[in-house]
N, C-alpha and C. Protein backbone atom coordinates (compact mmCIF):
# COMPACT_ATOMS: atom_id res chain seq x y z
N UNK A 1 -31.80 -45.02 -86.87
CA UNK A 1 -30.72 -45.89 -86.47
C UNK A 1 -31.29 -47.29 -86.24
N UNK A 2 -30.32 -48.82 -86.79
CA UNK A 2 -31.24 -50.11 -86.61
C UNK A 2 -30.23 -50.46 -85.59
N UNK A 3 -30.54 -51.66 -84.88
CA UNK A 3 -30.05 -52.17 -83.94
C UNK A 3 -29.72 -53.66 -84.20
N UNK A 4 -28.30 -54.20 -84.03
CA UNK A 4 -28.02 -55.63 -84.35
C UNK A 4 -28.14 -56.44 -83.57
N UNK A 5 -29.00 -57.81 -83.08
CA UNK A 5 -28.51 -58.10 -82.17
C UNK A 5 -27.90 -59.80 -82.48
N UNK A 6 -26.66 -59.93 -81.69
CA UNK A 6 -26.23 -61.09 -81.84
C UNK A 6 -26.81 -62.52 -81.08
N UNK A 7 -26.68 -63.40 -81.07
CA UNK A 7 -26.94 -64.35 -79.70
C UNK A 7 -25.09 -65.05 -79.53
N UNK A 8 -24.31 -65.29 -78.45
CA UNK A 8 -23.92 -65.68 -78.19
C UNK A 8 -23.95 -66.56 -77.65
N UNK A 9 -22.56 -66.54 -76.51
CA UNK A 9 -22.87 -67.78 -75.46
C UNK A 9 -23.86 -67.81 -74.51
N UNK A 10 -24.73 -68.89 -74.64
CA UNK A 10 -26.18 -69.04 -73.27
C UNK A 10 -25.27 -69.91 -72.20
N UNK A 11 -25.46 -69.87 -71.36
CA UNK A 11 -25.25 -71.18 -70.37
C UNK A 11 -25.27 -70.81 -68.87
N UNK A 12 -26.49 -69.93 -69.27
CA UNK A 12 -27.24 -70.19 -67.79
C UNK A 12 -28.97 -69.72 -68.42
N UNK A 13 -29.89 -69.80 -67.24
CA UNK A 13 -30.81 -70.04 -68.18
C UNK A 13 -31.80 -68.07 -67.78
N UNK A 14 -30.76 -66.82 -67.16
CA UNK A 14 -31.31 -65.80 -67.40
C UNK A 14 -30.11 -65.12 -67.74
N UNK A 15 -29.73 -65.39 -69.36
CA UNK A 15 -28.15 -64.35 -69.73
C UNK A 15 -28.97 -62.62 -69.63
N UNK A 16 -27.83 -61.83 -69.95
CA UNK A 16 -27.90 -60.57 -69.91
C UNK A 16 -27.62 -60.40 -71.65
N UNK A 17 -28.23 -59.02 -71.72
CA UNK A 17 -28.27 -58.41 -72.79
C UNK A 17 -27.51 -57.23 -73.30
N UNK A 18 -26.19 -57.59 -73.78
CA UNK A 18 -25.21 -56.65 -73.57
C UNK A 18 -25.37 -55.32 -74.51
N UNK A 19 -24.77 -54.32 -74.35
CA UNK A 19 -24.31 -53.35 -75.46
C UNK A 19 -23.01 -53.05 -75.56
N UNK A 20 -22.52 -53.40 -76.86
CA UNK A 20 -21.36 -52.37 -77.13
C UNK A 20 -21.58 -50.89 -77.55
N UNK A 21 -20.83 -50.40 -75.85
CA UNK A 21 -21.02 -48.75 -76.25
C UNK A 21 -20.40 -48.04 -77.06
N UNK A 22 -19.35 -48.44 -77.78
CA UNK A 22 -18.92 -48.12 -78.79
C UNK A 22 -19.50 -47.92 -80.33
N UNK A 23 -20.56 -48.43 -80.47
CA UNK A 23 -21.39 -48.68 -81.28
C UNK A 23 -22.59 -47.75 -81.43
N UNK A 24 -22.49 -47.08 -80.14
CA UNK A 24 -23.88 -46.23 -79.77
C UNK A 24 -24.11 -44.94 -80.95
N UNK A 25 -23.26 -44.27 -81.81
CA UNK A 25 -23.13 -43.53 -82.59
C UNK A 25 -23.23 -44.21 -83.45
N UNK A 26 -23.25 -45.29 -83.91
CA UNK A 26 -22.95 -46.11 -85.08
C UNK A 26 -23.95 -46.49 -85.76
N UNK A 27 -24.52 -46.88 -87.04
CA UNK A 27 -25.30 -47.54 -87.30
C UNK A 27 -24.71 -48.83 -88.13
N UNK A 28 -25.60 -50.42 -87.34
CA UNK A 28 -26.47 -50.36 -86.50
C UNK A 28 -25.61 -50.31 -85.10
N UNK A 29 -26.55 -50.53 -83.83
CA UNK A 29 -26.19 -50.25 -82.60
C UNK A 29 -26.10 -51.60 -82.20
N UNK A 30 -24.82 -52.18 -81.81
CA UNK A 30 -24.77 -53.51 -81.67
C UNK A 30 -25.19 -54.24 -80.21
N UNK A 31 -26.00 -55.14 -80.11
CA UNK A 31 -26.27 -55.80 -78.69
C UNK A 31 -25.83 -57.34 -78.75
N UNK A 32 -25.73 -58.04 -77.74
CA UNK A 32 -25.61 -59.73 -77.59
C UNK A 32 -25.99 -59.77 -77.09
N UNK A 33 -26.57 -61.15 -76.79
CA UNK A 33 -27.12 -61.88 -76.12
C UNK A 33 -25.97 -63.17 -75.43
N UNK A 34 -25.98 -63.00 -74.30
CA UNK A 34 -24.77 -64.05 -74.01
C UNK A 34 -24.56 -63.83 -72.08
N UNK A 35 -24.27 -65.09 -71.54
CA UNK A 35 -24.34 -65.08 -70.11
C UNK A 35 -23.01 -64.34 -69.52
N UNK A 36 -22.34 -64.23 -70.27
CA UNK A 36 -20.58 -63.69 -69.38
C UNK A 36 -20.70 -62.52 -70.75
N UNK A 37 -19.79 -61.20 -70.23
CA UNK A 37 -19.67 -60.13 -71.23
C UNK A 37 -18.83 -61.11 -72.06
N UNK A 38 -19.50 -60.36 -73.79
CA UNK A 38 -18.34 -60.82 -74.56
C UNK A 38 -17.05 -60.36 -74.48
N UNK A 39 -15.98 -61.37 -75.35
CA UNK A 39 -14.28 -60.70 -75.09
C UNK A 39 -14.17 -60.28 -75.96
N UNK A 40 -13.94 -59.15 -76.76
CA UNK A 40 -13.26 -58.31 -77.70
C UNK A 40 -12.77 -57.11 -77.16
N UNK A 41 -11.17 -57.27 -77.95
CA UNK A 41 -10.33 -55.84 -77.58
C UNK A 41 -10.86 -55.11 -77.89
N UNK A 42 -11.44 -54.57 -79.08
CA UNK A 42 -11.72 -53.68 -79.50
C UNK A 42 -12.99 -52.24 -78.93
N UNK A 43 -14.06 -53.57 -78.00
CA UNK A 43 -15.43 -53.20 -77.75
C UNK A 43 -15.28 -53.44 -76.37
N UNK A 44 -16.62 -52.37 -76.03
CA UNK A 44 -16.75 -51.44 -74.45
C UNK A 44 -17.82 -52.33 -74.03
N UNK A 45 -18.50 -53.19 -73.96
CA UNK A 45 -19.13 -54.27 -73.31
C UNK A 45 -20.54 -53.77 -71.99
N UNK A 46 -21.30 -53.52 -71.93
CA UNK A 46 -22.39 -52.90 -71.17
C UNK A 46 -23.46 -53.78 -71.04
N UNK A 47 -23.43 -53.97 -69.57
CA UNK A 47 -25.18 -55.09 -69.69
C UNK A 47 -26.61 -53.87 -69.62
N UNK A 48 -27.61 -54.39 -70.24
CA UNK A 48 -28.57 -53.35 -70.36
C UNK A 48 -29.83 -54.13 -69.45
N UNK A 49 -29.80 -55.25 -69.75
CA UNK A 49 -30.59 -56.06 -68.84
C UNK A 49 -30.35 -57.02 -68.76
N UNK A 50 -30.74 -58.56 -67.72
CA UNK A 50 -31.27 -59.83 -67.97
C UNK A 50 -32.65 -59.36 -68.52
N UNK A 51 -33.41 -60.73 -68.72
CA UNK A 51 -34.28 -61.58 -69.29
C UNK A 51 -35.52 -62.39 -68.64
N UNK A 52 -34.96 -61.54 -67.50
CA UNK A 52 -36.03 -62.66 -65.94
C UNK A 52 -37.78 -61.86 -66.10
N UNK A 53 -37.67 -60.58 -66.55
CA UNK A 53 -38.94 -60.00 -66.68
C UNK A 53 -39.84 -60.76 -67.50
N UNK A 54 -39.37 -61.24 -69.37
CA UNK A 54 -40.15 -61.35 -70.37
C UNK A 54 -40.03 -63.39 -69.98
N UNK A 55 -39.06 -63.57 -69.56
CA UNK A 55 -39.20 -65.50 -69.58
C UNK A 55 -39.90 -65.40 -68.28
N UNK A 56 -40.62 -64.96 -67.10
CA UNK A 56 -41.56 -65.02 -66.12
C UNK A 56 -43.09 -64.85 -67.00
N UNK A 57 -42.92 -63.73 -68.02
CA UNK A 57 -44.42 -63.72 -68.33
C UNK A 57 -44.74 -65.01 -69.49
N UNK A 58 -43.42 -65.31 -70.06
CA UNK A 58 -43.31 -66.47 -71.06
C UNK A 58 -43.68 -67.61 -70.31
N UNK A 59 -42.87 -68.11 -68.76
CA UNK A 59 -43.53 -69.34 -68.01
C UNK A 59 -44.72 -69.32 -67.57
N UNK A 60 -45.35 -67.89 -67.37
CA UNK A 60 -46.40 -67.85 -67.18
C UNK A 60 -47.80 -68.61 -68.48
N UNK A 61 -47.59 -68.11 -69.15
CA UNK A 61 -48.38 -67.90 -70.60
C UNK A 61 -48.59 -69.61 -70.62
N UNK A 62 -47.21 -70.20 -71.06
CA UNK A 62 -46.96 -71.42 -71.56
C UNK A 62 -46.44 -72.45 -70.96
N UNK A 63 -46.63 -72.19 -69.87
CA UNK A 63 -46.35 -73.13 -68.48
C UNK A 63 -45.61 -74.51 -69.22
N UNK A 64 -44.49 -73.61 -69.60
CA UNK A 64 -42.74 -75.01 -70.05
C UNK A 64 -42.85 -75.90 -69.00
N UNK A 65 -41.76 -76.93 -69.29
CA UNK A 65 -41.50 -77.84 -68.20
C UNK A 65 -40.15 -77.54 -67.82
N UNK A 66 -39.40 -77.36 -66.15
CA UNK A 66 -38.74 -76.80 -65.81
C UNK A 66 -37.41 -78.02 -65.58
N UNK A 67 -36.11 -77.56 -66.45
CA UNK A 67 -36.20 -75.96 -66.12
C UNK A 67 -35.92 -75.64 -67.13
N UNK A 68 -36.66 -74.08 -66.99
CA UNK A 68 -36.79 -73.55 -68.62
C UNK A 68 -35.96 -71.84 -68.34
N UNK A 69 -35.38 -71.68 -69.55
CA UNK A 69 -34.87 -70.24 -69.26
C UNK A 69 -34.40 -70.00 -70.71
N UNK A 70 -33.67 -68.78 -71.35
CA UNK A 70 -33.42 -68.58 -72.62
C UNK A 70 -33.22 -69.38 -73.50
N UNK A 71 -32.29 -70.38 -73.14
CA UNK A 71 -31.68 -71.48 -73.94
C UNK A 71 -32.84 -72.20 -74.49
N UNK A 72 -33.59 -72.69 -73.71
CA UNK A 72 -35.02 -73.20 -74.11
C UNK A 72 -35.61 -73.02 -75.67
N UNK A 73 -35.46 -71.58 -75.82
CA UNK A 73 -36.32 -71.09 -77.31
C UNK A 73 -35.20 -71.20 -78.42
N UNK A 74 -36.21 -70.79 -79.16
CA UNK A 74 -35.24 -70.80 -81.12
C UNK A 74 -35.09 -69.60 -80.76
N UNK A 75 -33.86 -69.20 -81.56
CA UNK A 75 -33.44 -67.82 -81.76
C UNK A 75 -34.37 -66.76 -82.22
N UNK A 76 -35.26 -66.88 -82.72
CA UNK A 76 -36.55 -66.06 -83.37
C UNK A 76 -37.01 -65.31 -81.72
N UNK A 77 -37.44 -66.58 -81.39
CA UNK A 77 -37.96 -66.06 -79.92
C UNK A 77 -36.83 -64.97 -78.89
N UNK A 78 -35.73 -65.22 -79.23
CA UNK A 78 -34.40 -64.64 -78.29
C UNK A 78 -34.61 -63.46 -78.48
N UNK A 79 -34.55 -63.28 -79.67
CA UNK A 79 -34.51 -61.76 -80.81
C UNK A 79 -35.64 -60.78 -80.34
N UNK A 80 -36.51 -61.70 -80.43
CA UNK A 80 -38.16 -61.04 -80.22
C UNK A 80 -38.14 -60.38 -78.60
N UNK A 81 -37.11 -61.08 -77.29
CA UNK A 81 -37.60 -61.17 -76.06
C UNK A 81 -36.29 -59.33 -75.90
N UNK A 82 -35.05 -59.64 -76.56
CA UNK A 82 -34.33 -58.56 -76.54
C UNK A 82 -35.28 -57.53 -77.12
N UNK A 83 -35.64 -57.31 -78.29
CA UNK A 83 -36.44 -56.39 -78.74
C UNK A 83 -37.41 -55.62 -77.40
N UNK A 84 -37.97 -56.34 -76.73
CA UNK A 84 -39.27 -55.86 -75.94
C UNK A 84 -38.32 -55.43 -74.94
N UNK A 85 -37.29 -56.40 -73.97
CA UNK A 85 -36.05 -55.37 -73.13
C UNK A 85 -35.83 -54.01 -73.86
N UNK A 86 -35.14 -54.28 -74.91
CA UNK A 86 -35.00 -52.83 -75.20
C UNK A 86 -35.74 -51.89 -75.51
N UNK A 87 -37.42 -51.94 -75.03
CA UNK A 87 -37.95 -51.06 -75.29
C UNK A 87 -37.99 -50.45 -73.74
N UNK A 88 -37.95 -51.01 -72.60
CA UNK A 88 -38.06 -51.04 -71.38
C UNK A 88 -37.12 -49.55 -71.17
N UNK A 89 -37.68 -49.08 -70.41
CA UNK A 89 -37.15 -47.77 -69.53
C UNK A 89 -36.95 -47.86 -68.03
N UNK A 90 -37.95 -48.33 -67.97
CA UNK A 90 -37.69 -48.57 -66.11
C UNK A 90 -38.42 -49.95 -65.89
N UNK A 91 -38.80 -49.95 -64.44
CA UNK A 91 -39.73 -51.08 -64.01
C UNK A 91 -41.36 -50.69 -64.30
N UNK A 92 -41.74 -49.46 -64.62
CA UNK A 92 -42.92 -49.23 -65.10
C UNK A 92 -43.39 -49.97 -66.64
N UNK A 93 -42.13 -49.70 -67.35
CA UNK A 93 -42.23 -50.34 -68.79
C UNK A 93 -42.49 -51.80 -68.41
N UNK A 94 -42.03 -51.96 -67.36
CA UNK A 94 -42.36 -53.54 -67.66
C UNK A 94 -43.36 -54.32 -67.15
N UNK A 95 -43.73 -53.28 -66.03
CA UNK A 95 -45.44 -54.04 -65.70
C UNK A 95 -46.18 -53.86 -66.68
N UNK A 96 -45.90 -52.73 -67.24
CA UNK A 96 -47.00 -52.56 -68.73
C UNK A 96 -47.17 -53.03 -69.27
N UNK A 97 -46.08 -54.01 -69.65
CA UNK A 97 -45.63 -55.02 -70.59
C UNK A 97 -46.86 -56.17 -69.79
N UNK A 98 -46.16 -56.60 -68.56
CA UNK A 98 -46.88 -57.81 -68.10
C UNK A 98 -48.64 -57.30 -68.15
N UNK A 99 -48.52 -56.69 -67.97
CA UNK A 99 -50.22 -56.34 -67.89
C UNK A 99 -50.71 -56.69 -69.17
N UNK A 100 -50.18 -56.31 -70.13
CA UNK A 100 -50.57 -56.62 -71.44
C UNK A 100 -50.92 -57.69 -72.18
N UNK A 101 -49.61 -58.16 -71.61
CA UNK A 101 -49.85 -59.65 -72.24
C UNK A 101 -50.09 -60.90 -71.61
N UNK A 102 -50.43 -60.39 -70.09
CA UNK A 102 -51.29 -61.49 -68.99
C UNK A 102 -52.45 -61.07 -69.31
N UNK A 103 -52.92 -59.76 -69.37
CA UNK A 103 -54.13 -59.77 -69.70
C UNK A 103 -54.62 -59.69 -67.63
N UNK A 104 -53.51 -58.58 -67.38
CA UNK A 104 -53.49 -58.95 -65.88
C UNK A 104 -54.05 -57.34 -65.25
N UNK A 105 -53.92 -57.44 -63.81
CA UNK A 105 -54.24 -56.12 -63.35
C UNK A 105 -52.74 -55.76 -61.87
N UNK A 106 -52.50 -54.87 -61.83
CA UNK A 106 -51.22 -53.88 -60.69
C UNK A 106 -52.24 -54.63 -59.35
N UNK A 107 -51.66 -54.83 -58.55
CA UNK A 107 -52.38 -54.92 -57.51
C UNK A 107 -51.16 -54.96 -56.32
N UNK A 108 -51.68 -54.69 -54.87
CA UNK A 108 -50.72 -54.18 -53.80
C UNK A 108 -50.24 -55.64 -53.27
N UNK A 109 -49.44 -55.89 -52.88
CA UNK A 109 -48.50 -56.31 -51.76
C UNK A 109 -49.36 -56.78 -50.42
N UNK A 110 -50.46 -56.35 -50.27
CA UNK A 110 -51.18 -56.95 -49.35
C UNK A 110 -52.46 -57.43 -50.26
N UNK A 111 -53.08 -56.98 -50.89
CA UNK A 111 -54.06 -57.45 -52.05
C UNK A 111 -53.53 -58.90 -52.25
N UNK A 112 -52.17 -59.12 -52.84
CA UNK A 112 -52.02 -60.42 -52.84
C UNK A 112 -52.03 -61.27 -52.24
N UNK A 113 -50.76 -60.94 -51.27
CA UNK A 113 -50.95 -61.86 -49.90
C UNK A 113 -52.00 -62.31 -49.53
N UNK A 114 -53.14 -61.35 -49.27
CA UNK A 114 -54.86 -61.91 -48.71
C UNK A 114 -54.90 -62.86 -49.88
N UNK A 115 -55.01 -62.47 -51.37
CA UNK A 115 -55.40 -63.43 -52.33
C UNK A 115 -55.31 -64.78 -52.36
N UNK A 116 -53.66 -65.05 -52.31
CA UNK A 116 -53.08 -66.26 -52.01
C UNK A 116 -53.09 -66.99 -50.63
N UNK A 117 -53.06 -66.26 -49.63
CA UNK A 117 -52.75 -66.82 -48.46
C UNK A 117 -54.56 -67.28 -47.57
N UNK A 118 -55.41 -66.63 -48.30
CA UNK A 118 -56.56 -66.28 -47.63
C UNK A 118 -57.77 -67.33 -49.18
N UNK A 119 -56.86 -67.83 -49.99
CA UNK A 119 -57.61 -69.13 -51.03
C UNK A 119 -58.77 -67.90 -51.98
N UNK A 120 -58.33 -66.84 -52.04
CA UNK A 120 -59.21 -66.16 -52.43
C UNK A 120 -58.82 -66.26 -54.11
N UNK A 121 -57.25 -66.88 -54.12
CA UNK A 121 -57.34 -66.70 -55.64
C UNK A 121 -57.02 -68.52 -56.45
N UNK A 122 -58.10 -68.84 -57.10
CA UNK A 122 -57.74 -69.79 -57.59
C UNK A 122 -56.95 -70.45 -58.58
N UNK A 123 -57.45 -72.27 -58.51
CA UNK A 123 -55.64 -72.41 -59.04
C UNK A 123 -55.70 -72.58 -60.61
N UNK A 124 -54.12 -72.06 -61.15
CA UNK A 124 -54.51 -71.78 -62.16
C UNK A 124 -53.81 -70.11 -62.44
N UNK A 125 -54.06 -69.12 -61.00
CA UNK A 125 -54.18 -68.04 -61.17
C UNK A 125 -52.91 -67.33 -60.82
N UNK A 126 -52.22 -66.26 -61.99
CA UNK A 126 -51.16 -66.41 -62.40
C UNK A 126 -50.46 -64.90 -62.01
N UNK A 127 -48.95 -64.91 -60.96
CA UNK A 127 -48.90 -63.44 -60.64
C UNK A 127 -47.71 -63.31 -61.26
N UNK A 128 -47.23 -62.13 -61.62
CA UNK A 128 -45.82 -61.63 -62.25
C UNK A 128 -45.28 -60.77 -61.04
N UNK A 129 -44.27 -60.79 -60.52
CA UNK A 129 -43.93 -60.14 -59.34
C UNK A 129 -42.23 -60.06 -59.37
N UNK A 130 -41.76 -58.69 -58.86
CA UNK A 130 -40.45 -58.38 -58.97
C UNK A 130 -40.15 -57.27 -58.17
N UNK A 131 -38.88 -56.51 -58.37
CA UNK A 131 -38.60 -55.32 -57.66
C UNK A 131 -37.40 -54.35 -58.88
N UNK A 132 -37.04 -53.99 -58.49
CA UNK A 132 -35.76 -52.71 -59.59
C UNK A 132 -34.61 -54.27 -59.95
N UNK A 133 -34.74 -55.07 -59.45
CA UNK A 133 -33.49 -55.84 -59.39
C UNK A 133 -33.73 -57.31 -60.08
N UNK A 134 -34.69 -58.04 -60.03
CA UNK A 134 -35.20 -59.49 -60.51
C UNK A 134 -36.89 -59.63 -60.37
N UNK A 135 -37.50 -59.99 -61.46
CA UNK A 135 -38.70 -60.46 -61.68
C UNK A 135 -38.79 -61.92 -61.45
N UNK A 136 -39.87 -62.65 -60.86
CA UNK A 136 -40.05 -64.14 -60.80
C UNK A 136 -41.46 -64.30 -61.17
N UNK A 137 -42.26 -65.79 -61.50
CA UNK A 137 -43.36 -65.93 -61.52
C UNK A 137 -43.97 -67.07 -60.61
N UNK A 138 -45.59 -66.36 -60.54
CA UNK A 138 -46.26 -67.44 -59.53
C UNK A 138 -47.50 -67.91 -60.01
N UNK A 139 -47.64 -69.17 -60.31
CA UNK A 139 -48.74 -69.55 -59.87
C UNK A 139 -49.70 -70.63 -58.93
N UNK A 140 -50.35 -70.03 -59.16
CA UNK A 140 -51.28 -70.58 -57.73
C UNK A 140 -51.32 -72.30 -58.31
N UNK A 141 -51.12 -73.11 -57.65
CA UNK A 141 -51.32 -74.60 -58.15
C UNK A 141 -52.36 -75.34 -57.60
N UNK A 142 -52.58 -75.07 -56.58
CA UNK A 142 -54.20 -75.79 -55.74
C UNK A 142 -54.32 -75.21 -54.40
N UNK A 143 -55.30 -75.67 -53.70
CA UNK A 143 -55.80 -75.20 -52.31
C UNK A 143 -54.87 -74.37 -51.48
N UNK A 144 -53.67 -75.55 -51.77
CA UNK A 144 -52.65 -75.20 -50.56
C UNK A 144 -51.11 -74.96 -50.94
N UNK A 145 -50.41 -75.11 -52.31
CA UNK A 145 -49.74 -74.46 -52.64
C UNK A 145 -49.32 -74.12 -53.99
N UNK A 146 -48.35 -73.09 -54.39
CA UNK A 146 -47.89 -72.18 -54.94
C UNK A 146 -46.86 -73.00 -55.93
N UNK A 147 -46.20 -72.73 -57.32
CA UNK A 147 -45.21 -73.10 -57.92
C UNK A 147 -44.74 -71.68 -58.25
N UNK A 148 -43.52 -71.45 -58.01
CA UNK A 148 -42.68 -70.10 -58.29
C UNK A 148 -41.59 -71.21 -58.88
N UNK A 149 -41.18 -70.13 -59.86
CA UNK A 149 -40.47 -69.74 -61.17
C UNK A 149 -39.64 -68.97 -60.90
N UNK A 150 -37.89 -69.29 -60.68
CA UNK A 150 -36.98 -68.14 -60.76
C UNK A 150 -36.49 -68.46 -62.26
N UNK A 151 -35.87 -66.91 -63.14
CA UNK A 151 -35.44 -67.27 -64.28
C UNK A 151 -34.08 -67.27 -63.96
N UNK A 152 -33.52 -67.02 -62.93
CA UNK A 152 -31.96 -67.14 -62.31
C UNK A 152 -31.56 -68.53 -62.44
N UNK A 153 -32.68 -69.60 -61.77
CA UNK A 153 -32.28 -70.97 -61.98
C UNK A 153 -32.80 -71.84 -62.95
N UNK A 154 -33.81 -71.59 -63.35
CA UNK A 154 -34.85 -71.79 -64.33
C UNK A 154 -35.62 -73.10 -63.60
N UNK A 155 -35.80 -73.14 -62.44
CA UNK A 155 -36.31 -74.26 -61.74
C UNK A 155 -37.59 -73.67 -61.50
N UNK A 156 -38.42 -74.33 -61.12
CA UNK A 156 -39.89 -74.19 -60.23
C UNK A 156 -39.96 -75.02 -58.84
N UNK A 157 -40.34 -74.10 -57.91
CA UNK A 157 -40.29 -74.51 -56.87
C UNK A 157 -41.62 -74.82 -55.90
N UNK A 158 -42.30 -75.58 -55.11
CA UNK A 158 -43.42 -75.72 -54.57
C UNK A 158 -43.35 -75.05 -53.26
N UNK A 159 -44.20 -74.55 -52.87
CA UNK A 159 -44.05 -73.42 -51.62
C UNK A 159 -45.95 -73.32 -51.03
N UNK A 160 -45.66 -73.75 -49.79
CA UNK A 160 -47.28 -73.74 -49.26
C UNK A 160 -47.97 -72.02 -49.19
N UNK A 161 -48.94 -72.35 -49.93
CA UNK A 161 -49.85 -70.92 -49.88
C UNK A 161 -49.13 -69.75 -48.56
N UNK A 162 -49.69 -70.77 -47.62
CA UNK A 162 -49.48 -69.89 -46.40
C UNK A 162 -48.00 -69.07 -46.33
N UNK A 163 -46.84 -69.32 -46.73
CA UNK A 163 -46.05 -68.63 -46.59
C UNK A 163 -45.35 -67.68 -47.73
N UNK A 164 -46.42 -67.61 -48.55
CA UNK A 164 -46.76 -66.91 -49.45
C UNK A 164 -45.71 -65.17 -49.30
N UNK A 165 -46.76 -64.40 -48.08
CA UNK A 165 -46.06 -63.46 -47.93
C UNK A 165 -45.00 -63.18 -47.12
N UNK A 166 -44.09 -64.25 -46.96
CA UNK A 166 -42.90 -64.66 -46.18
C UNK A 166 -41.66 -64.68 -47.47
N UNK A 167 -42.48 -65.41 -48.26
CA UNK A 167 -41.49 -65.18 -49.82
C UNK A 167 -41.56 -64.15 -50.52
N UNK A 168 -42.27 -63.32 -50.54
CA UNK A 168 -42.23 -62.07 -51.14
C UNK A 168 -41.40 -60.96 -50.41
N UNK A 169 -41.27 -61.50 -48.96
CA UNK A 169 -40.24 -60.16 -47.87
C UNK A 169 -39.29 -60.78 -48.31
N UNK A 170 -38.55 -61.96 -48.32
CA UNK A 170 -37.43 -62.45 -48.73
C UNK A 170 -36.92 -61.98 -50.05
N UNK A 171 -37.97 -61.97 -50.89
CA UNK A 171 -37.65 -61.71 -52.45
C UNK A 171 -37.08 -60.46 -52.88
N UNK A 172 -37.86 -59.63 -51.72
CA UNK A 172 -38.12 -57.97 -51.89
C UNK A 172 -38.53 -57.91 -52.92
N UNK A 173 -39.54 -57.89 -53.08
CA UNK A 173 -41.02 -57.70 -53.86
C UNK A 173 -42.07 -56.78 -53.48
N UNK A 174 -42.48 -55.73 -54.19
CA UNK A 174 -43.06 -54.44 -54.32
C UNK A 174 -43.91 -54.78 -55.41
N UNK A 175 -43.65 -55.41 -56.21
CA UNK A 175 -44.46 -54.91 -57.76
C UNK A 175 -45.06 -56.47 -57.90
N UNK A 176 -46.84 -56.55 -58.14
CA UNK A 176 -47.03 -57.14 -58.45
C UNK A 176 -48.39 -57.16 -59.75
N UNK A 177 -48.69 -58.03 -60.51
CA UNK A 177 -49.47 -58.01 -61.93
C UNK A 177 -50.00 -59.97 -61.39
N UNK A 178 -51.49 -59.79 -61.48
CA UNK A 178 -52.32 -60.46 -60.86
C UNK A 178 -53.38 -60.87 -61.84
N UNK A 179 -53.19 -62.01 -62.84
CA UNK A 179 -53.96 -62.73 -64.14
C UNK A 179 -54.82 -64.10 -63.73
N UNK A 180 -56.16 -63.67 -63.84
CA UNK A 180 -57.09 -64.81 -63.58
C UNK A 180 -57.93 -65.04 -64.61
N UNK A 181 -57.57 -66.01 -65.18
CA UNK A 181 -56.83 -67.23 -65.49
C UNK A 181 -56.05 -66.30 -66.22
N UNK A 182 -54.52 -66.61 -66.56
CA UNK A 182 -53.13 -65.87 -67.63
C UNK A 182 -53.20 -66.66 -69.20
């Protein structure tokens, strides 16, 4: 069975990746790409994911100028970022993913915190961090603080080292992937 995928409407900068479930027997199996479900009578409309996982390891990699989020790329790239969502199963698939292509390592929730908060990790040095619900990215920018990356707003934000693990309780953040240098 092949899979179609469309791009629709963008206009925000982490759309979702829809399925028509109607299609699921069908060949091919149709998906969009587009920020609001598409409108057709005909079709059953299903989000399968956002996009905040693969454009965090993308701001990571290629440190865009913000703000950056789907709209940003050529369609080649759109195609390519749905493809790797849809290989995703859970949140395991997707650290795998980040590990891979940071070239990174799993590390705990306090591992980091010490890292960042304690200058142990230098700048430059690049974390992928999320929970079941939204992925964001961090990197370390100098001595004393941090630039985080939401793909919700597609902004980057400056945040002093030290309150490092103050933003991660806020975030609810469990899962983190830890690349020196990404």
């Amino acid at each position: 069975m092949s899979n179609r995928i469309d791009i629709g409407s963008i206009t925000s900068s982490n759309p979702h990746l829809w399925l028509d479930a109607l299609t699921l027997s069908g060949d091919p199996v149709v998906y969009q790409i587009a920020t609001l479900t598409p409108t057709c009578d005909e079709n059953e409309w299903i989000s399968v994911n956002q996009f905040c996982s693969v454009l965090s390891i993308a701001w990571l990699r290629d440190n865009p100028s913000s703000p950056f989020g789907l709209g940003s790329l050529g369609n080649g790239e759109k195609l390519a970022m749905a493809e790797v969502i849809l290989g995703y199963q859970n949140m395991d698939d997707q650290v795998d993913y980040a590990v891979k292509r940071l070239h990174g390592q799993i590390r705990s929730l306090q591992q980091v915190i010490e890292g960042v908060e304690k200058g142990h990790y230098a700048a430059g040095t690049c974390i992928w961090t999320g929970n079941d619900f939204h992925v964001v990215a961090v990197r370390v920018a100098d001595p004393k603080t941090i630039a985080l990356y939401d793909p919700n707003s597609g902004e980057v934000q400056k945040h002093e080292r030290s309150r490092f693990g103050i933003l991660m309780g806020q975030l609810g953040n469990s899962t983190f992937v830890v690349a020196d240098p990404c």
